[in-house]
Protein backbone atom coordinates (compact mmCIF):
# COMPACT_ATOMS: atom_id res chain seq x y z
CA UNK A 1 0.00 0.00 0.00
CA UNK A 2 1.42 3.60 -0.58
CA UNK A 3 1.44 5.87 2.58
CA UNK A 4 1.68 9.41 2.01
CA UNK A 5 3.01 11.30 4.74
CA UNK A 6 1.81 14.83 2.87
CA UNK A 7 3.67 16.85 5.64
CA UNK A 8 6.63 15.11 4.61
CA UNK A 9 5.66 15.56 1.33
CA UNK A 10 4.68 19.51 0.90
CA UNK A 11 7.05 21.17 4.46
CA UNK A 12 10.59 20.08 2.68
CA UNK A 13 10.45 20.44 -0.59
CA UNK A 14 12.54 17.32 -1.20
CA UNK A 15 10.03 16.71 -4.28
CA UNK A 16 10.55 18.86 -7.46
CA UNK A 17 7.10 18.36 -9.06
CA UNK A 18 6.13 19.63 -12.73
CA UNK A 19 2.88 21.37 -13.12
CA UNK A 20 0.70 20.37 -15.77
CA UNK A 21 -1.13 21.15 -18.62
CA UNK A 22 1.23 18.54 -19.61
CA UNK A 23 1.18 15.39 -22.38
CA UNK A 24 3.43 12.45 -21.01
CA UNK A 25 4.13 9.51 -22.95
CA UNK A 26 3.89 6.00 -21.75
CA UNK A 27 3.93 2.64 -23.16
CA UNK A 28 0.89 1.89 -25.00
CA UNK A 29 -0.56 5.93 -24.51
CA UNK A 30 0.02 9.45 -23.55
CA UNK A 31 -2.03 10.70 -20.90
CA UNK A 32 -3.35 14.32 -20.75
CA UNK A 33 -2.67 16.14 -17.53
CA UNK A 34 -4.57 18.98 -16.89
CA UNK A 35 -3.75 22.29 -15.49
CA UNK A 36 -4.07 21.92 -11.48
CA UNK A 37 -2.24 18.77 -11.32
CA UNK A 38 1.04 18.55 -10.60
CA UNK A 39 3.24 15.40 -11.07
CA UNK A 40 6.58 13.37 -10.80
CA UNK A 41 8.63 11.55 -13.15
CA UNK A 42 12.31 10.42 -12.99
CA UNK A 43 14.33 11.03 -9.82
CA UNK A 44 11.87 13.08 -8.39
CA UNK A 45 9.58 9.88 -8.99
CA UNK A 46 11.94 7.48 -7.04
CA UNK A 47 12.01 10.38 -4.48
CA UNK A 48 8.13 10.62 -4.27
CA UNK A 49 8.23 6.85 -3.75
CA UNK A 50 11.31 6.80 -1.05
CA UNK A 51 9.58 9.50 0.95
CA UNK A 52 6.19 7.72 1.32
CA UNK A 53 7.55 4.51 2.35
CA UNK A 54 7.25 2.90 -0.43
CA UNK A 55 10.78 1.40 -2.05
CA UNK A 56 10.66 1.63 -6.18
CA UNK A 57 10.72 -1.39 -8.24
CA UNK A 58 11.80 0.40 -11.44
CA UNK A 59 7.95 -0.24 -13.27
CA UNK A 60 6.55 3.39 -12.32
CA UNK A 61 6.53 5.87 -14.67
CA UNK A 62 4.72 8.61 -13.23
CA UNK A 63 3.02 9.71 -10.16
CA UNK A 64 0.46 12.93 -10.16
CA UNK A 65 -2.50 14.73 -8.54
CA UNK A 66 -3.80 18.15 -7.46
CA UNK A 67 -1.81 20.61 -6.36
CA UNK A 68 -3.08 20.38 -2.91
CA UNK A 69 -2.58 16.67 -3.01
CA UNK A 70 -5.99 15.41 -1.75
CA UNK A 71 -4.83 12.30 -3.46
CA UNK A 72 -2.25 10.61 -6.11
CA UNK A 73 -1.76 8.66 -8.39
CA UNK A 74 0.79 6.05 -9.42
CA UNK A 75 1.24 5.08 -12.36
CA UNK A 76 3.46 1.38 -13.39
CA UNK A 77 4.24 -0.36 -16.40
CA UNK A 78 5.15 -4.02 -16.72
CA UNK A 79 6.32 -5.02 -19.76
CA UNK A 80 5.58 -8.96 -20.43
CA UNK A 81 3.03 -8.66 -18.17
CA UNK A 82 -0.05 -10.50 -18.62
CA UNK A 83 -2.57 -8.41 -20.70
CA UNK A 84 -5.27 -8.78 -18.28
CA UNK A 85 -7.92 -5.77 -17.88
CA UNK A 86 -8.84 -5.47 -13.70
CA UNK A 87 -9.92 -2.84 -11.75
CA UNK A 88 -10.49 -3.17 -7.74
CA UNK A 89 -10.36 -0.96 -4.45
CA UNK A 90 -9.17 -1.79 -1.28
CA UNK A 91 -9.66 0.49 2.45
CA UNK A 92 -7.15 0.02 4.71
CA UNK A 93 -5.63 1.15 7.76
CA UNK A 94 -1.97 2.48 7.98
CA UNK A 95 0.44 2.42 10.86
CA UNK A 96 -0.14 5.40 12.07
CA UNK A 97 -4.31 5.13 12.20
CA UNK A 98 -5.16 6.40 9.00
CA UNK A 99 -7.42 5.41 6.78
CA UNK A 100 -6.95 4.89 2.60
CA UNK A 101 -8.49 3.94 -0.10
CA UNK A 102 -6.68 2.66 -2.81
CA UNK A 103 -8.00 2.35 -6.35
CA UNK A 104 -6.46 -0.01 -9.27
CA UNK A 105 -6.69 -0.06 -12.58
CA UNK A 106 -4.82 -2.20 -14.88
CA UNK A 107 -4.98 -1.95 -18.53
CA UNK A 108 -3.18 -3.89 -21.28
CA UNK A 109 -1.06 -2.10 -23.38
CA UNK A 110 1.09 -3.82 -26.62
CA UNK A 111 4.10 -5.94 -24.79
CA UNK A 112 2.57 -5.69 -21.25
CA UNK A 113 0.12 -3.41 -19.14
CA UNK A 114 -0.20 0.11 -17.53
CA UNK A 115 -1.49 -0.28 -13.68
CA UNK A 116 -2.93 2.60 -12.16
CA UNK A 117 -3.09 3.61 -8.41
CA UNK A 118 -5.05 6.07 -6.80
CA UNK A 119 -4.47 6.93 -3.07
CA UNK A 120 -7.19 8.57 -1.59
CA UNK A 121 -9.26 8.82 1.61
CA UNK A 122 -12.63 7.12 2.16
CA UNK A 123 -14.62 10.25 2.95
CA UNK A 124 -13.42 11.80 -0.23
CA UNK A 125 -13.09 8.72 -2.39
CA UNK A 126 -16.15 9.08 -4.82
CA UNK A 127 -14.55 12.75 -5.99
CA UNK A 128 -11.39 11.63 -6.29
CA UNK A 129 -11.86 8.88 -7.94
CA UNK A 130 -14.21 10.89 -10.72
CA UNK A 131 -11.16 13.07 -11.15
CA UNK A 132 -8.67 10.57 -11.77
CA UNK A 133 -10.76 8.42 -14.14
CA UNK A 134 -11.59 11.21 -16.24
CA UNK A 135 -7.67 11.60 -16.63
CA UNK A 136 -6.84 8.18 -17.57
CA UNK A 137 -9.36 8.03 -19.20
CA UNK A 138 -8.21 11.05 -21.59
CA UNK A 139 -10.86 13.09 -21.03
CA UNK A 140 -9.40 15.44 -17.93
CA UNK A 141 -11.50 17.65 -15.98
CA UNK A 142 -9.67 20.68 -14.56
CA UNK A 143 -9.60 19.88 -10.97
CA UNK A 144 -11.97 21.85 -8.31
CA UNK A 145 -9.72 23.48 -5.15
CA UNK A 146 -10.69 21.44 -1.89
CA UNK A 147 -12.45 24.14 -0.27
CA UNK A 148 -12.80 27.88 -1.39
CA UNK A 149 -10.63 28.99 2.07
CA UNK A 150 -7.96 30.71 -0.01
CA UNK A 151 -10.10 33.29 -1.71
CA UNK A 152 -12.06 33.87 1.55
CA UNK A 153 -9.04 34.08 3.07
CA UNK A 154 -7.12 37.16 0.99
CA UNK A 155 -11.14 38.63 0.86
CA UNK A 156 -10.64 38.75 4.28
CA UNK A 157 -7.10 39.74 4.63
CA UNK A 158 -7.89 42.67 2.26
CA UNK A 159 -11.08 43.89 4.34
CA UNK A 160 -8.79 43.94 7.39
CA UNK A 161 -6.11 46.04 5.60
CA UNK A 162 -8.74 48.57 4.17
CA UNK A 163 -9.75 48.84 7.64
CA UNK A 164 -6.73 49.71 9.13
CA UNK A 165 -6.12 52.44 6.34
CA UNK A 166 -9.39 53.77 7.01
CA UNK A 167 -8.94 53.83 10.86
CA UNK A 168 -5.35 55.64 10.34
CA UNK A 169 -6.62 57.47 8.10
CA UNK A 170 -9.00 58.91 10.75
CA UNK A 171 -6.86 59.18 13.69
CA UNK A 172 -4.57 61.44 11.84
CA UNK A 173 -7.18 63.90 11.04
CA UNK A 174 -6.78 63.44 7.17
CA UNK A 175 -10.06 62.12 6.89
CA UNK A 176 -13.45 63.33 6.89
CA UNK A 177 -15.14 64.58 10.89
CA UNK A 178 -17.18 63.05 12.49
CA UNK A 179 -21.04 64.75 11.13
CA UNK A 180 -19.13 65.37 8.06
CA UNK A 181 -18.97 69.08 8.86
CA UNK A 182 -15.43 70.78 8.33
């Protein structure tokens, strides 16, 4: 099972992911990434892999998700492989208490097969697995932020700066008095 430790992950930086709209090529098909994923291939792949726990066999190609990283995706190629079509999910509990979801998909491809994985979390497996179909699938949606916090965030942010101006403004006597007489 892959464990994502997303602290790990995001606080040092050790990953140097590639933001998408993006085209990469694997055996058998490209697959379209869409702008608001981000992804992995390479060293920084074998570094995604090392840093979640999870020691590289040489078959991935390709790991990727949203920016925020709700969930990933891992993405394997075994040449020889039986050409066998499958798709399951299995929950499980890590270590440390939490709860995944893991999705596969296997497909055949000419001279062996691509496998999928997504990594998600139960409560938000449904949407995440929507998202990640529709991209192997190669028709990608443009992901949808986790929350809208951010904007209401900087709305808020900028409502408590043009307060402060205004409140200076009117301390120093530059503004207009109070009854709006001169």
């Amino acid at each position: 099972m892959w464990i994502a430790p997303l602290a790990l992950l995001l606080a040092g930086g050790e990953i140097a992911w590639q933001f998408a709209p993006a085209t990469i090529s694997l055996p058998g098909a490209p697959i379209r990434l869409p702008s608001g994923i981000i992804y992995a291939e390479g060293v920084e792949l074998q570094r995604f892999l090392k840093a979640t726990g999870n020691p590289p066999d040489g078959t991935e190609k390709l790991v990727f998700g949203p920016v925020d990283l709700p969930w990933f995706a891992v993405v394997s190629y075994r040449p020889g492989a039986e050409p066998e079509a499958r798709v399951w999910t299995v929950e499980s509990v890590e270590p440390d208490g939490r709860r995944t979801t893991n999705h596969f998909v296997w497909r055949p491809v000419e001279g062996g097969r691509l496998e999928f994985e997504l990594v998600s979390n139960p409560v938000q497996f449904a949407a995440h697995r929507t998202m990640f179909e529709s991209i192997i699938s190669g028709n990608p949606a443009k992901p949808q932020p986790a929350s809208n916090w951010p904007y209401f965030a900087a709305v808020l942010l900028l409502l408590a700066i043009l307060w402060r101006v205004l409140r200076r403004t009117s301390e120093a006597g530059t503004g207009p008095s109070p009854g709006g007489v001169s």
